[in-house]
C-alpha atoms as a PDB file:
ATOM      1  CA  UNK A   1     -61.978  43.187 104.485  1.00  0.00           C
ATOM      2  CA  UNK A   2     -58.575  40.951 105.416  1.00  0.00           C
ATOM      3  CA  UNK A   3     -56.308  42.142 108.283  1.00  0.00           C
ATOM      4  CA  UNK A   4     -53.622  43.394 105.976  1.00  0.00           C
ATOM      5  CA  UNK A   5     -55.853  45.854 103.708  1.00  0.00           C
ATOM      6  CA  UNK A   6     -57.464  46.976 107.409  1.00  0.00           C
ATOM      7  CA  UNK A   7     -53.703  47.485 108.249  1.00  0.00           C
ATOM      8  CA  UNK A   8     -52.692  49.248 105.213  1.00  0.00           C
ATOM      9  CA  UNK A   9     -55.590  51.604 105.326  1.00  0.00           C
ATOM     10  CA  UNK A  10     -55.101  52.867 108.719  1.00  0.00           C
ATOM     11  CA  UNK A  11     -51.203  52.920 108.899  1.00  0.00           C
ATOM     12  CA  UNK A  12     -51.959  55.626 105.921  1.00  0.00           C
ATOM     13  CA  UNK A  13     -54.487  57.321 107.591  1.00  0.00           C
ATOM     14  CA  UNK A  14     -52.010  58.005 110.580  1.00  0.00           C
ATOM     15  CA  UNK A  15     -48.911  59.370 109.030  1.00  0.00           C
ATOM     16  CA  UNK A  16     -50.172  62.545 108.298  1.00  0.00           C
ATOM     17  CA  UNK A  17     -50.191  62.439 112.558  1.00  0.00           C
ATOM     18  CA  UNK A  18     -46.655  60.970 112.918  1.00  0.00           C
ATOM     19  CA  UNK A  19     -45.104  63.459 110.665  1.00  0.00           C
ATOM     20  CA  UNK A  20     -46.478  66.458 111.214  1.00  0.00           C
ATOM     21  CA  UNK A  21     -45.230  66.793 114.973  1.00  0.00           C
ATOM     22  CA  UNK A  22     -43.408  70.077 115.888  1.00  0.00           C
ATOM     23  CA  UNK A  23     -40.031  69.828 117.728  1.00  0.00           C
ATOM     24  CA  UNK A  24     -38.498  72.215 119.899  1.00  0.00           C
ATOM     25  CA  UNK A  25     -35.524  72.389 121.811  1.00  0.00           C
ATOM     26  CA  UNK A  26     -33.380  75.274 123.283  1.00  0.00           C
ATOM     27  CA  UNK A  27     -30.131  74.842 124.426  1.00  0.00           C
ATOM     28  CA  UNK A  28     -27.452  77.266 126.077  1.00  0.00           C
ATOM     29  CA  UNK A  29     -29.607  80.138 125.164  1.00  0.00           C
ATOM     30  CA  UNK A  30     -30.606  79.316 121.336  1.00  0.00           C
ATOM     31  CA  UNK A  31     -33.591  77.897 119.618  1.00  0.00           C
ATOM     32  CA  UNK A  32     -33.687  75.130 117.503  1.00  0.00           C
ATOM     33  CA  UNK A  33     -37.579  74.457 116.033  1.00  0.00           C
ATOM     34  CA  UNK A  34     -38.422  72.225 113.493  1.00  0.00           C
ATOM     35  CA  UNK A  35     -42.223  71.698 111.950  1.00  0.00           C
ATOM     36  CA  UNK A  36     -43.379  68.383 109.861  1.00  0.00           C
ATOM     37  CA  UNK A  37     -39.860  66.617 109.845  1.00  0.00           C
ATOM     38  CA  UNK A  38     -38.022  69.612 108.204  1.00  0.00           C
ATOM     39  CA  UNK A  39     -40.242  71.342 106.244  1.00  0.00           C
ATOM     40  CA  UNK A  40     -39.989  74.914 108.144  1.00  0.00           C
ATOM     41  CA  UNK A  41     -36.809  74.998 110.116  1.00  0.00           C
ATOM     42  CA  UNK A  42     -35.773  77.852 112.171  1.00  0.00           C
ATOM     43  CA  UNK A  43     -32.220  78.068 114.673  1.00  0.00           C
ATOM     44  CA  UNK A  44     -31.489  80.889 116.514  1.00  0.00           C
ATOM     45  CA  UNK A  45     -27.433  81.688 116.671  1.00  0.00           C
ATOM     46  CA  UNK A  46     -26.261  78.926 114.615  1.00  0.00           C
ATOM     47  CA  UNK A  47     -24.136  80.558 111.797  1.00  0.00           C
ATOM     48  CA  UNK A  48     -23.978  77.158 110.081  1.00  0.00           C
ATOM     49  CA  UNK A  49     -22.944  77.483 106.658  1.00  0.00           C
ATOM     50  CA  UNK A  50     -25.465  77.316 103.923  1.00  0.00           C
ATOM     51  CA  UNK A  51     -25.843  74.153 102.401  1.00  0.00           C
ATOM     52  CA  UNK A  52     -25.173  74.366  98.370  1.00  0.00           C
ATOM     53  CA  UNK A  53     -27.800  72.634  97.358  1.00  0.00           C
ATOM     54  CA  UNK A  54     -30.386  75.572  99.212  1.00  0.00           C
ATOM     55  CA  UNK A  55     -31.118  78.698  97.505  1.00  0.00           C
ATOM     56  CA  UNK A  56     -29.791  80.770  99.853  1.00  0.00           C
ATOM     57  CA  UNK A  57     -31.336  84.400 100.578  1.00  0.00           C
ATOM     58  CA  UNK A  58     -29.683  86.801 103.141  1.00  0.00           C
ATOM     59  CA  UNK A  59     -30.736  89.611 105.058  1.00  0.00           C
ATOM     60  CA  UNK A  60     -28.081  92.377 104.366  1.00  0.00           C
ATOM     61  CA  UNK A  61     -29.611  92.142 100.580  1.00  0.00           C
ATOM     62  CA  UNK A  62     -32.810  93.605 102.555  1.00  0.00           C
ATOM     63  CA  UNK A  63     -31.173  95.668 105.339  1.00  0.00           C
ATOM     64  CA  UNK A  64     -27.623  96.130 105.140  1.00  0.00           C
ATOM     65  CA  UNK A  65     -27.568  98.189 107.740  1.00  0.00           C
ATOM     66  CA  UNK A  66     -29.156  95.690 110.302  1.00  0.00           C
ATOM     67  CA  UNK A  67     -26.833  93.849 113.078  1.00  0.00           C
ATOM     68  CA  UNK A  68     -26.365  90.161 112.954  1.00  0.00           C
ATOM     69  CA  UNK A  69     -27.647  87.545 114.843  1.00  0.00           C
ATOM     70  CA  UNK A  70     -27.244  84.420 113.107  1.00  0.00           C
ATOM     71  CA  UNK A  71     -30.305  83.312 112.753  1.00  0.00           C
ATOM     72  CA  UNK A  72     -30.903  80.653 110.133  1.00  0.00           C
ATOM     73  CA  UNK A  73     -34.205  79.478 108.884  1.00  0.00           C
ATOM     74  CA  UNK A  74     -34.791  76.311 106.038  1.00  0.00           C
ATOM     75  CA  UNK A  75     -38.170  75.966 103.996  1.00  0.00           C
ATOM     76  CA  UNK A  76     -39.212  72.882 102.485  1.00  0.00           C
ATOM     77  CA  UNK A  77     -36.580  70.547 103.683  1.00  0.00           C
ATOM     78  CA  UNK A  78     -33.321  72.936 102.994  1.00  0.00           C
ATOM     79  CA  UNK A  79     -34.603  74.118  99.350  1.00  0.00           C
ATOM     80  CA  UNK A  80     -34.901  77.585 100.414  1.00  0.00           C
ATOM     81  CA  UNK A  81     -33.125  78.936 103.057  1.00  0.00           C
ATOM     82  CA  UNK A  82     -32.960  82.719 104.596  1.00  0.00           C
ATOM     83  CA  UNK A  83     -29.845  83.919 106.765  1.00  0.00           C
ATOM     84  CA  UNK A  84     -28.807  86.229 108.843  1.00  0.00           C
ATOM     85  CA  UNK A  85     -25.092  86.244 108.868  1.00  0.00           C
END
């Protein structure tokens, strides 16, 4: 086997590794956590707008009577996305 299959072989063997890392940072108070480069993401007290492209779900359609707390939380890179605002 040449260097450049033995290459090709293992740099696809380890990006299952590189990309599935989990990332979390907090900052003045609020969460920020993202799993396998954006597939679940989850910040706490954001109120960012929902991006149009995302098929957007909030949480008043499941309890209006609930306060807010601005959490906002993606699935599979921003296709779904579930709000609390």
């Amino acid at each position: 086997m040449n260097l450049k299959k033995l290459f090709v072989i293992l740099s696809l063997l380890a990006m299952p590794f590189v990309f599935s890392a989990c990332m979390s940072t907090e900052r003045a108070g609020k969460k920020h956590t993202i799993v396998l480069g954006g597939l679940y993401e989850h910040r706490e007290g954001s109120y960012k707008p929902v991006n149009r492209t995302s098929l957007p779900v909030s949480r008043s359609e499941f309890d209006p009577a609930a306060p807010y707390s601005g959490n906002n939380t993606t699935f599979l890179w921003g296709l779904f996305t579930y709000y609390d605002y």
